[in-house]
C-alpha atoms as a PDB file:
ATOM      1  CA  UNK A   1     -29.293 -49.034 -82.145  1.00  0.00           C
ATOM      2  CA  UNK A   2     -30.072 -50.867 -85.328  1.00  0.00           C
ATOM      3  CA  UNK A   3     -30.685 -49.924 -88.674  1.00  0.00           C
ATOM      4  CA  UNK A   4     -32.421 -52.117 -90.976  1.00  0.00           C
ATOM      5  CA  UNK A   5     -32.212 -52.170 -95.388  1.00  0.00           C
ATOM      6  CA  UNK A   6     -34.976 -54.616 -97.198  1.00  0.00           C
ATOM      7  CA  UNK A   7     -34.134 -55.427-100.286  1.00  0.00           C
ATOM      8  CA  UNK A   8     -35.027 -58.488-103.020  1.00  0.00           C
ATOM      9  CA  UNK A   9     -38.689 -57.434-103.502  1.00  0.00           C
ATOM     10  CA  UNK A  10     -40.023 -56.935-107.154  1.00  0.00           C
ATOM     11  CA  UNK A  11     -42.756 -58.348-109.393  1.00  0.00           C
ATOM     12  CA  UNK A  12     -43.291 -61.898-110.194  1.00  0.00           C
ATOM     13  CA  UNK A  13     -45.426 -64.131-111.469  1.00  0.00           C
ATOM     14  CA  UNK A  14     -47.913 -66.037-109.456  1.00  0.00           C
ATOM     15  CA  UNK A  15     -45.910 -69.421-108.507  1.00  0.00           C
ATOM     16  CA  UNK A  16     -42.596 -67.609-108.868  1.00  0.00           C
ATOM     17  CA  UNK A  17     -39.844 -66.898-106.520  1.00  0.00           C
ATOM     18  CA  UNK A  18     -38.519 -64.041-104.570  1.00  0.00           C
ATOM     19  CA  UNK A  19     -35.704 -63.739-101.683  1.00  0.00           C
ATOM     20  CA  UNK A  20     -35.873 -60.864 -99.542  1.00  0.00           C
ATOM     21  CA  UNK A  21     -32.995 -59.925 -97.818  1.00  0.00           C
ATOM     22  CA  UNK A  22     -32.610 -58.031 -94.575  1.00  0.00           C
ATOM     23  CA  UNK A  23     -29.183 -56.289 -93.781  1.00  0.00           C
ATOM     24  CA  UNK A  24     -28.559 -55.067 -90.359  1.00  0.00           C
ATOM     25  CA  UNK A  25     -26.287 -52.574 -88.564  1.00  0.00           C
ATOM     26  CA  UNK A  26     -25.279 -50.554 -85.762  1.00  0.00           C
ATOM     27  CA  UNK A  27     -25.314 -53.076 -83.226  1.00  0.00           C
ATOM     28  CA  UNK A  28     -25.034 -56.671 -82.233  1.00  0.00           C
ATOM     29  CA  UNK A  29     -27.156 -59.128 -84.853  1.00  0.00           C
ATOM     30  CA  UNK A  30     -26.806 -61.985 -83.078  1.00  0.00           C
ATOM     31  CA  UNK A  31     -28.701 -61.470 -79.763  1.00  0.00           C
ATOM     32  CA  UNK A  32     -32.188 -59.978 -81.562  1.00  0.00           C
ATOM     33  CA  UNK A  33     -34.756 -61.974 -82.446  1.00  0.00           C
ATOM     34  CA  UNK A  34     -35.680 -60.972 -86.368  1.00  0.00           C
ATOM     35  CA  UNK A  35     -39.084 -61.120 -88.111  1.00  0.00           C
ATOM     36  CA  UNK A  36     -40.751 -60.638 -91.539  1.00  0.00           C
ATOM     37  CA  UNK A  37     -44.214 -58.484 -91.202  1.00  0.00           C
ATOM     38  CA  UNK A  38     -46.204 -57.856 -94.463  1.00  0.00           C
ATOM     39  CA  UNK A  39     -49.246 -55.447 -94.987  1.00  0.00           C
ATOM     40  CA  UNK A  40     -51.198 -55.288 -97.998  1.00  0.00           C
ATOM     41  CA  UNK A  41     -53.456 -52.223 -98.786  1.00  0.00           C
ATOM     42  CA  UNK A  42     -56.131 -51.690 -96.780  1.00  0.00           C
ATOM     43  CA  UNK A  43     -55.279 -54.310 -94.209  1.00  0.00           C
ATOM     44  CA  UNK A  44     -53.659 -54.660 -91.224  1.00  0.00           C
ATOM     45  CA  UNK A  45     -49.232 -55.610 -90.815  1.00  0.00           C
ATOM     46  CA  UNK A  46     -48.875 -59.510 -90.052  1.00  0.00           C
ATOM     47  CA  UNK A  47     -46.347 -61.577 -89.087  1.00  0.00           C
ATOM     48  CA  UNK A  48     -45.509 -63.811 -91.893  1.00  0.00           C
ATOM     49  CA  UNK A  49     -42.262 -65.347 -90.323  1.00  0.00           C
ATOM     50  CA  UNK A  50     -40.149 -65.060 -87.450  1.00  0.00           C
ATOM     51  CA  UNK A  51     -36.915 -66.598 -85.896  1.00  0.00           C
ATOM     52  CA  UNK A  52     -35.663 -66.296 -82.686  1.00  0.00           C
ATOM     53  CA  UNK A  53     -31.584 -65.709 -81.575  1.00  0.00           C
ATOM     54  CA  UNK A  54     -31.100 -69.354 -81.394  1.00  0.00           C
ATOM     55  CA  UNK A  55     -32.747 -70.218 -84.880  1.00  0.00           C
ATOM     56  CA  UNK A  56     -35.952 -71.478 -83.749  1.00  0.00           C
ATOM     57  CA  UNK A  57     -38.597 -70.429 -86.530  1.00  0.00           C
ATOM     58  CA  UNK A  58     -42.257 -69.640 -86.796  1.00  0.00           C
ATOM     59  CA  UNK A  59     -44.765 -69.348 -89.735  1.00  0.00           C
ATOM     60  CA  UNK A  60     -47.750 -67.780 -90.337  1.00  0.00           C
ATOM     61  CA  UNK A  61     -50.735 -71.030 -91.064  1.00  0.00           C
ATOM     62  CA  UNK A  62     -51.013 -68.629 -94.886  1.00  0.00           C
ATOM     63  CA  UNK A  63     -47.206 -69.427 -95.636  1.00  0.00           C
ATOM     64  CA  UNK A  64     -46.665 -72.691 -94.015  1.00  0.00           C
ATOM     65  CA  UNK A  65     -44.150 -74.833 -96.726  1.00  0.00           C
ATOM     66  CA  UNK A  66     -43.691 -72.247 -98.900  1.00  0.00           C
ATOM     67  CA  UNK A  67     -41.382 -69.206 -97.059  1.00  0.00           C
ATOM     68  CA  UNK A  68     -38.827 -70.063 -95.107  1.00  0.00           C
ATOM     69  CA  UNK A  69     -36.837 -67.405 -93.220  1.00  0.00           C
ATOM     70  CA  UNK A  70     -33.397 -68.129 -92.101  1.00  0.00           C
ATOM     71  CA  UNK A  71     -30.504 -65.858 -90.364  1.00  0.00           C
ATOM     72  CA  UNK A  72     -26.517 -65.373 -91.156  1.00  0.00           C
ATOM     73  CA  UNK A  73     -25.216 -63.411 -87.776  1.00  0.00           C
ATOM     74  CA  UNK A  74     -21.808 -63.626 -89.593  1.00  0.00           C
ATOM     75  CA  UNK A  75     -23.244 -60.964 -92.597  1.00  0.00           C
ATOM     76  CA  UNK A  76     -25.879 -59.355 -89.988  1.00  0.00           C
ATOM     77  CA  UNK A  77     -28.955 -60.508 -92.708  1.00  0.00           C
ATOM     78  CA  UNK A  78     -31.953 -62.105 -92.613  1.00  0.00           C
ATOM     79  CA  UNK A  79     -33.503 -63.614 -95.048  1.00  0.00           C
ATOM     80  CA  UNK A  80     -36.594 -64.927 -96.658  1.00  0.00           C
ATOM     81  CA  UNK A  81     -37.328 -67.147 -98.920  1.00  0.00           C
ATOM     82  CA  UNK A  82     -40.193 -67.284-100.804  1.00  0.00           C
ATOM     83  CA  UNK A  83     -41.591 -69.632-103.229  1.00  0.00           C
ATOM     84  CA  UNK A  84     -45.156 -70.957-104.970  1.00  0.00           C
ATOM     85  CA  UNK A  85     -45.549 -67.157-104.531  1.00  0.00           C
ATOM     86  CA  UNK A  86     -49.515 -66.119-104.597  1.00  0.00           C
ATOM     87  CA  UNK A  87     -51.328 -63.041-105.881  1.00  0.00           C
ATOM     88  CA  UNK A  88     -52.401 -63.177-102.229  1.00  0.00           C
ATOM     89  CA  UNK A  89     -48.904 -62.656-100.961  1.00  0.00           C
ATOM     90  CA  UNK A  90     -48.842 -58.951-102.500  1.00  0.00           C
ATOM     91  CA  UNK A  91     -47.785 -56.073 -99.613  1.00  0.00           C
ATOM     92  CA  UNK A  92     -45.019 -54.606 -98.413  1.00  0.00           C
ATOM     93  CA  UNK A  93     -42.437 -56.534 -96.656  1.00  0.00           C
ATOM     94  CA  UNK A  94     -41.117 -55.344 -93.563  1.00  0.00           C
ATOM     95  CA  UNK A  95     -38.402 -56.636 -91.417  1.00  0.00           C
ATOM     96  CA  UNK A  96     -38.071 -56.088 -87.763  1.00  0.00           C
ATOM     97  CA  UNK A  97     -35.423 -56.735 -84.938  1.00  0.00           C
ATOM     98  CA  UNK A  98     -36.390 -56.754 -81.457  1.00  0.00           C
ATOM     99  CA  UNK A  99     -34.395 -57.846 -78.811  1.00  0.00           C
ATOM    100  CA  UNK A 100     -36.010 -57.847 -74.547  1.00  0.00           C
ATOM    101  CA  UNK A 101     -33.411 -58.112 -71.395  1.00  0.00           C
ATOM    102  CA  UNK A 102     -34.103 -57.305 -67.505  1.00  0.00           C
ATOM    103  CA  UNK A 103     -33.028 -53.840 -68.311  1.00  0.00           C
ATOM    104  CA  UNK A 104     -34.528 -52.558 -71.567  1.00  0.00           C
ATOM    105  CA  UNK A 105     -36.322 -53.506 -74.750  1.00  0.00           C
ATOM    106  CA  UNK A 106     -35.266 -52.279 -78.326  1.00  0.00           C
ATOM    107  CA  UNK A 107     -37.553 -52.611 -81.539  1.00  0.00           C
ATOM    108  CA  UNK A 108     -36.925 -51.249 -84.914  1.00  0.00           C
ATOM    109  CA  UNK A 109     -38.136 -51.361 -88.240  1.00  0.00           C
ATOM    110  CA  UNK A 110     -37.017 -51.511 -92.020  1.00  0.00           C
ATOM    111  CA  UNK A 111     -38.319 -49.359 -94.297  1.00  0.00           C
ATOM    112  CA  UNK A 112     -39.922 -52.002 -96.484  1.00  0.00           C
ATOM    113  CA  UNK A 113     -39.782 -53.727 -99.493  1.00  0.00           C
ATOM    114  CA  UNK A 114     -42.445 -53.848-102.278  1.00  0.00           C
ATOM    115  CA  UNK A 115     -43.528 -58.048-103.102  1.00  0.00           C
ATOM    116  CA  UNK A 116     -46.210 -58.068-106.267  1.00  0.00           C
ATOM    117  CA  UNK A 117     -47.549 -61.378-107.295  1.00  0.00           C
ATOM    118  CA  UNK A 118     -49.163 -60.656-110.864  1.00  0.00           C
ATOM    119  CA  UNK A 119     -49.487 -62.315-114.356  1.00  0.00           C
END
């Protein structure tokens, strides 16, 4: 199993900067695929940014040049990276591991981490 700690959200100011940081436990890192999911009030969880075992990444069209989200298996963390931040880019920040073989399927959650873009 695999226990997942967000941390690095906060307030900022709209084109400001923010890192979240997503540290994992409890089982192998390396072999799950890792994702940031964000859900603002009222609306429904997206995936903002996702990247795969082998490092291949993918962005939602709303953050495209602006978050990146990269992986250390050597610390068990993901991270994103967040910049020209956007009132629009207030939620909670969620991270996620999944990881899918022939013989079972695992998917857990973080607990979230708060991101408000305000001046």
């Amino acid at each position: 199993q695999v226990q997942l700690v967000e941390s690095g959200g906060g307030l900022v100011q709209p084109g400001g900067s923010l890192r979240l940081s997503c540290a994992a436990s409890g089982s192998i890192f390396s072999i799950y695929a890792m994702g940031w999911y964000r859900q603002a009030p009222g609306k429904q969880r997206e995936l903002v940014a996702a990247i795969t075992s082998g490092g291949s990444t993918n962005y939602a069209d709303s953050v495209k040049g602006r978050f990146t989200i990269s992986r250390d298996n050597a610390k068990n963390t993901v991270y994103l990276q967040m910049n020209s931040l956007k009132p629009e880019d207030t939620a909670v920040y969620y991270c996620n591991a999944i990881h899918v073989s022939s013989s079972s399927e695992y998917d857990y959650w973080g607990q979230g981490t708060q991101v408000t873009v305000s001046s």
